[in-house]
N, C-alpha and C. Protein backbone atom coordinates (compact mmCIF):
# COMPACT_ATOMS: atom_id res chain seq x y z
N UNK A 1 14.94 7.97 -9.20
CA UNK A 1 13.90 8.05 -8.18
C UNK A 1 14.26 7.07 -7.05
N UNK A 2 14.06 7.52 -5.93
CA UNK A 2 14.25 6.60 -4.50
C UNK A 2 13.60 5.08 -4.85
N UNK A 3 13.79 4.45 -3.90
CA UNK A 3 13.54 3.25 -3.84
C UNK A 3 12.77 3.26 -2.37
N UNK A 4 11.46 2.63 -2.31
CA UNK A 4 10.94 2.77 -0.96
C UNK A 4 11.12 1.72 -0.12
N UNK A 5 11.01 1.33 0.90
CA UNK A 5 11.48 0.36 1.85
C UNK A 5 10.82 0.41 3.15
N UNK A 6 10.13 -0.83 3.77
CA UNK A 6 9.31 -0.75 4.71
C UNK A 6 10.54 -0.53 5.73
N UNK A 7 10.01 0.15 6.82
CA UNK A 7 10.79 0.61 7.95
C UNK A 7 10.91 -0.79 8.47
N UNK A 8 11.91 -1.54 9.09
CA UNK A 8 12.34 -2.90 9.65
C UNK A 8 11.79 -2.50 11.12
N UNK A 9 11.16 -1.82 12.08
CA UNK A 9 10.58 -1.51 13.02
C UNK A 9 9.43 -1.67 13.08
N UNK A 10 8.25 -1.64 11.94
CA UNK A 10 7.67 -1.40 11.59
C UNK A 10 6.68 -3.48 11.73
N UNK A 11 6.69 -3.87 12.53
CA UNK A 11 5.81 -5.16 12.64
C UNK A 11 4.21 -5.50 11.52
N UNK A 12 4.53 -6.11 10.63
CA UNK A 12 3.17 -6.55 10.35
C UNK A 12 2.50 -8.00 9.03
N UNK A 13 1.52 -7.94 8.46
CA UNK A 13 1.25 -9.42 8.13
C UNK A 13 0.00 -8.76 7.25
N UNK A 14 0.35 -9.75 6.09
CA UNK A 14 -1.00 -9.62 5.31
C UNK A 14 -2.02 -10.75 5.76
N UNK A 15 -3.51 -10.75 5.02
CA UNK A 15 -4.36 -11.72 5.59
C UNK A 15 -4.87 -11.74 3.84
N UNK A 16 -4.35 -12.29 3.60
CA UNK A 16 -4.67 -12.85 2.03
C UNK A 16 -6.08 -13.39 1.89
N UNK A 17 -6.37 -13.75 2.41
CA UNK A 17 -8.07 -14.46 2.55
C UNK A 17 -9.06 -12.95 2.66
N UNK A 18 -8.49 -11.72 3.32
CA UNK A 18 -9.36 -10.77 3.61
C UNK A 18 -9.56 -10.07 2.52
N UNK A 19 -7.76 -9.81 1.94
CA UNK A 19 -7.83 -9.46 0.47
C UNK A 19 -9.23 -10.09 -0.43
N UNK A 20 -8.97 -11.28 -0.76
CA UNK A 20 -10.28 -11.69 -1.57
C UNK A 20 -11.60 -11.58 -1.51
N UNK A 21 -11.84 -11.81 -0.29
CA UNK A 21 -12.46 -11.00 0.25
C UNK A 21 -13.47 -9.90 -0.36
N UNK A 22 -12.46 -8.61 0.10
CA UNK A 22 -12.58 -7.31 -0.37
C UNK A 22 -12.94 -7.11 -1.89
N UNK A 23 -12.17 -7.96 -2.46
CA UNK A 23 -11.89 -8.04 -3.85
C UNK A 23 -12.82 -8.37 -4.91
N UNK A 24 -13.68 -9.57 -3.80
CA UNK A 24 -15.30 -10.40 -4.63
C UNK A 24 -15.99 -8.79 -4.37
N UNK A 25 -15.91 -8.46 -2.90
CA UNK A 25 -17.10 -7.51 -2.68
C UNK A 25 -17.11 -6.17 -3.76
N UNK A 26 -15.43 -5.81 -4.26
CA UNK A 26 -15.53 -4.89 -5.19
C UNK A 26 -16.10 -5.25 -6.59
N UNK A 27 -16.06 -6.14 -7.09
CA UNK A 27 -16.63 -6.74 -8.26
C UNK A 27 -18.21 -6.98 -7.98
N UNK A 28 -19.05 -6.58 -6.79
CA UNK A 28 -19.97 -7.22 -6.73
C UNK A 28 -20.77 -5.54 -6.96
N UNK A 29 -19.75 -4.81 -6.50
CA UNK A 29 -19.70 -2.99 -6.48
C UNK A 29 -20.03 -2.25 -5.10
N UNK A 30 -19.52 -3.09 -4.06
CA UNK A 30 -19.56 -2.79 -2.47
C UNK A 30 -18.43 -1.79 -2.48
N UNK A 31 -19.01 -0.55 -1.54
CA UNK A 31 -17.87 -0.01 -0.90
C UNK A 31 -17.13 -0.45 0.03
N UNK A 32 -15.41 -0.71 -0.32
CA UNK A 32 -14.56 -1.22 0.23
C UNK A 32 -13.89 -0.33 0.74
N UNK A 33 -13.75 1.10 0.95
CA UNK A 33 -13.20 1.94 1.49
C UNK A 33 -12.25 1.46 2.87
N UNK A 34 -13.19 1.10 3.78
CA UNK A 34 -13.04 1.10 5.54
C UNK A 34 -12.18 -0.33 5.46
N UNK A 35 -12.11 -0.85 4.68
CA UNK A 35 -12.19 -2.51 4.84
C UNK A 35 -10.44 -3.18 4.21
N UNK A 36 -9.76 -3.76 5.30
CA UNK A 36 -8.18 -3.64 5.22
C UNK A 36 -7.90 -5.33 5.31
N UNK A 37 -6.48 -5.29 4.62
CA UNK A 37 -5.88 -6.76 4.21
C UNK A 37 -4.47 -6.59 5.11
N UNK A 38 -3.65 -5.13 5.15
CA UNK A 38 -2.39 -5.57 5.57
C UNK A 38 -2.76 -4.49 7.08
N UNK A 39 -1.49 -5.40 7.85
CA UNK A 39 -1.81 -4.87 9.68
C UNK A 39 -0.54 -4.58 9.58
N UNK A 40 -0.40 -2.91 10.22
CA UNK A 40 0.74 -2.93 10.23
C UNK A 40 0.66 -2.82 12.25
N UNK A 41 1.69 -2.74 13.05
CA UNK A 41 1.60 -2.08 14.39
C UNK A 41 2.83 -1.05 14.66
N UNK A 42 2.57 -0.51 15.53
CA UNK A 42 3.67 0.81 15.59
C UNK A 42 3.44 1.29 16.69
N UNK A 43 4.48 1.24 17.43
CA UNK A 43 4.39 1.67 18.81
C UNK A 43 3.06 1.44 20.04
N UNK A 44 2.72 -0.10 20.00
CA UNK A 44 1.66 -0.95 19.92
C UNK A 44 0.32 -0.79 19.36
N UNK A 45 0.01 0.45 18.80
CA UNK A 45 -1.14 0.36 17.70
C UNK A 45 -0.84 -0.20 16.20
N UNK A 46 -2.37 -0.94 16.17
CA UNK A 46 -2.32 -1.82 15.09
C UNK A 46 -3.40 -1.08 13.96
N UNK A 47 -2.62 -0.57 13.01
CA UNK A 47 -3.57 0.25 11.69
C UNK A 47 -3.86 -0.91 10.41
N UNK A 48 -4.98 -0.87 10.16
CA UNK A 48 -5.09 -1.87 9.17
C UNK A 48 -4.96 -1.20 7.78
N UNK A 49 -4.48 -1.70 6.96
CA UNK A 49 -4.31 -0.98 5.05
C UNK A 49 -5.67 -1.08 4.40
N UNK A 50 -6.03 -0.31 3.69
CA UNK A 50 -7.01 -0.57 2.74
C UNK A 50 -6.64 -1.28 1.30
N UNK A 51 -6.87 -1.58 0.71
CA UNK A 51 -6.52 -2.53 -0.27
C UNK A 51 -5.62 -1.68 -1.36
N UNK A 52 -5.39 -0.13 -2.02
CA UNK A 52 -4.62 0.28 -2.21
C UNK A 52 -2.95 0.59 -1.69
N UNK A 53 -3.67 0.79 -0.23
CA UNK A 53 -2.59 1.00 0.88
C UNK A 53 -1.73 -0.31 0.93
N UNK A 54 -2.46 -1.10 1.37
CA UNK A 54 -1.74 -2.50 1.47
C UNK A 54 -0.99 -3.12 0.30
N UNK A 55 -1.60 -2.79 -1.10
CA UNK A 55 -0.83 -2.93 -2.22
C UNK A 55 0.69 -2.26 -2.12
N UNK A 56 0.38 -0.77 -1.87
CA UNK A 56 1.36 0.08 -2.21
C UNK A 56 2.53 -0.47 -1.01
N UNK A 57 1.85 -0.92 0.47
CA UNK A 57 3.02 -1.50 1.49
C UNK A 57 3.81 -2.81 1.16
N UNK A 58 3.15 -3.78 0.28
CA UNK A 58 3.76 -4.87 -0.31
C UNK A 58 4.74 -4.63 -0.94
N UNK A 59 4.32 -3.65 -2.15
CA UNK A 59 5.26 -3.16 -3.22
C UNK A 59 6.74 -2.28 -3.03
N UNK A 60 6.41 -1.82 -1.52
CA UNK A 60 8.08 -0.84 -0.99
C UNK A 60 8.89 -2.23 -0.24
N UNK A 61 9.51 -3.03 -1.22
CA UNK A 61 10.34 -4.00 -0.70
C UNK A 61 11.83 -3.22 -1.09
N UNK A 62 11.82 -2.05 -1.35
CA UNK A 62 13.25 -1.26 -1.69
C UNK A 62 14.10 -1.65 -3.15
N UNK A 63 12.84 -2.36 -3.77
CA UNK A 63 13.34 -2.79 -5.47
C UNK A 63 12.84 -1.60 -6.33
N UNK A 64 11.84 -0.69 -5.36
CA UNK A 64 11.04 -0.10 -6.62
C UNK A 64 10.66 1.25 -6.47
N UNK A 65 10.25 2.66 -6.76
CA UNK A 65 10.04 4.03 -6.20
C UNK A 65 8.46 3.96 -6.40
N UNK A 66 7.97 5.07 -6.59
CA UNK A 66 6.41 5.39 -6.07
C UNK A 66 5.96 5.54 -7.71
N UNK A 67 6.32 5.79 -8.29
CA UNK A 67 6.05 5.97 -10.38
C UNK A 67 6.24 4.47 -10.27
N UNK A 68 6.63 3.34 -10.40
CA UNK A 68 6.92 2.18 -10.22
C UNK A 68 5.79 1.59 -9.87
N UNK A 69 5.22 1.90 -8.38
CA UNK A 69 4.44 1.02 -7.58
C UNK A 69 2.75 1.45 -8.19
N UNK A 70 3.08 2.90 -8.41
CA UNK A 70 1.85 3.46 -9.53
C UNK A 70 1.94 2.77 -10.58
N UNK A 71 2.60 2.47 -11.34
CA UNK A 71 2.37 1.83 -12.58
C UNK A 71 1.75 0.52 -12.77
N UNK A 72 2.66 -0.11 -11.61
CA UNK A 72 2.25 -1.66 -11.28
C UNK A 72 0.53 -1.90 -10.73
N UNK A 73 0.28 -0.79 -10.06
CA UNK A 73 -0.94 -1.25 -9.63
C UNK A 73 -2.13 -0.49 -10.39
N UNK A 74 -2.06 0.50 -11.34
CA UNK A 74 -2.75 0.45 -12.15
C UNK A 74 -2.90 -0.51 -13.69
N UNK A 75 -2.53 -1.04 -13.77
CA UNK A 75 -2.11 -2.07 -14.62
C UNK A 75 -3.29 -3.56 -13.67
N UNK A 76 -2.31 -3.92 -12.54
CA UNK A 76 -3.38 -4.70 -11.90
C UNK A 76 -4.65 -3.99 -11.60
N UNK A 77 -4.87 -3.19 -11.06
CA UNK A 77 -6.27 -2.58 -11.37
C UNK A 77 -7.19 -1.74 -12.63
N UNK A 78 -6.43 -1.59 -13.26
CA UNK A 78 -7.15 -1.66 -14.86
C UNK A 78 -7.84 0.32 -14.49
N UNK A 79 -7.10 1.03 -13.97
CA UNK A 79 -7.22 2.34 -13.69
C UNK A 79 -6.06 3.05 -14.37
N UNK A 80 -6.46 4.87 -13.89
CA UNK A 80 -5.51 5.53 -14.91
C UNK A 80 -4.14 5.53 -14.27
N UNK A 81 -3.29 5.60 -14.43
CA UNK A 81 -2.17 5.37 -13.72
C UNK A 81 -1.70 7.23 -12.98
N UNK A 82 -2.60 8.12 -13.47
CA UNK A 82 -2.43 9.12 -12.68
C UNK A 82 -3.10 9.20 -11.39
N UNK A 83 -4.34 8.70 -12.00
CA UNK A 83 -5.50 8.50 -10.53
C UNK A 83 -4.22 7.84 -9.21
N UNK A 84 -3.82 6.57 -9.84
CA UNK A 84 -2.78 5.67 -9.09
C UNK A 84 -1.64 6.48 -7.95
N UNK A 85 -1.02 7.19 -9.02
CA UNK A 85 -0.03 7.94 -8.80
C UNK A 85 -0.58 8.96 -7.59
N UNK A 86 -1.54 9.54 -7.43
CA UNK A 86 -1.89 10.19 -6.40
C UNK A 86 -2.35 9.49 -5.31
N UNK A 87 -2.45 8.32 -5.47
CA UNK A 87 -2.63 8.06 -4.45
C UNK A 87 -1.78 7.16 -3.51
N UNK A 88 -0.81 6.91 -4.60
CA UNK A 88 0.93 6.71 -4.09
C UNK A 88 1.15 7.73 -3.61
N UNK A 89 1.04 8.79 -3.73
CA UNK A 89 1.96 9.79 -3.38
C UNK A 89 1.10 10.50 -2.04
N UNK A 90 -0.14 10.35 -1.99
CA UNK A 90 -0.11 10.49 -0.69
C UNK A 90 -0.05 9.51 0.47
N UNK A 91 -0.55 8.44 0.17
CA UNK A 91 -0.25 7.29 1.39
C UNK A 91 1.42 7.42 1.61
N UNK A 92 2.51 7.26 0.26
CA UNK A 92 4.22 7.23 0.70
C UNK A 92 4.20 8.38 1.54
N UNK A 93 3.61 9.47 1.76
CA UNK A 93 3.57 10.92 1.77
C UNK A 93 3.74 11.00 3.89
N UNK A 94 2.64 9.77 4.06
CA UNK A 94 1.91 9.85 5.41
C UNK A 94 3.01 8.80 6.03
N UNK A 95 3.38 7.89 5.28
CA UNK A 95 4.45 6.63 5.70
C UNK A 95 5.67 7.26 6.02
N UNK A 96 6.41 8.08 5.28
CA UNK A 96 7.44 8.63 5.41
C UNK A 96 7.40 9.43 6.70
N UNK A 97 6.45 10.41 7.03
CA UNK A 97 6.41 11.18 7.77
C UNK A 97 6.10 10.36 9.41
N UNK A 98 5.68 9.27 9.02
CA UNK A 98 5.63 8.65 10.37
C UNK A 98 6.57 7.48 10.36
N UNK A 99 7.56 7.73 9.50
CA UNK A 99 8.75 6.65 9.71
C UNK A 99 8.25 5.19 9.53
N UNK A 100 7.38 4.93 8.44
CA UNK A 100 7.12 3.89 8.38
C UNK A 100 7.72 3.14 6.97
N UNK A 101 7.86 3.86 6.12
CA UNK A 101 8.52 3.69 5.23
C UNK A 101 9.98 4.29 4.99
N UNK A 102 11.41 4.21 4.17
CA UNK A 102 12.25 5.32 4.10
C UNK A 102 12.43 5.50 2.07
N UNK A 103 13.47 6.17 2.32
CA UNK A 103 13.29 6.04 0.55
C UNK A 103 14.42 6.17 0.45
N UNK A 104 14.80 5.66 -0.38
CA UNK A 104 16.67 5.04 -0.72
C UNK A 104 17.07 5.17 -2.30
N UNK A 105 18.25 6.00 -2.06
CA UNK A 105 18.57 6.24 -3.65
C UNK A 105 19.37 4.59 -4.02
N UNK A 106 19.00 3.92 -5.02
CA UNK A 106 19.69 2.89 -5.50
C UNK A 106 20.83 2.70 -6.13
């Protein structure tokens, strides 16, 4: 399986404090949907991640494929790892197609 890899064009920064954030409010049972930790910018718009998203953008450092980054973050999130998996596969799905991510055989 490919290896994913943030596009080096691709400008952006986590806000670790927002993460937690998000994170108390999910344990408290707030919808966190709208509500983002990683910024990416691209062709000067700035899209913020939602806390899956932003997981899954941490995790394409080009060590690891999308079954990988599913696994890992259902595990940290204590979910089914299929639920996971779909939703790797569509965020890599939207990244790829806008050149934000690439995918690299290892």
């Amino acid at each position: 399986m490919p290896a994913l890899r943030r596009s080096p064009r691709i400008a952006w920064r986590e806000e670790p404090e927002e993460k937690e954030r998000i994170l108390a409010a999910l344990e408290r049972g707030e919808d966190v949907g709208d509500r983002g930790w990683v910024i990416l910018v691209d062709g000067g718009l700035m899209h913020r991640l939602n806390l899956v998203a932003g997981e899954i953008w941490c995790l394409a450092d080009g060590s690891r494929g999308p079954r990988e980054i599913a696994r890992i973050l259902a595990g940290r999130y204590d979910a089914p790892v299929e639920e996971i998996e779909r939703d790797v596969e569509r965020f890599v799905g939207e990244c790829l197609r806008r050149g934000w991510l690439t995918a690299e055989d290892g």
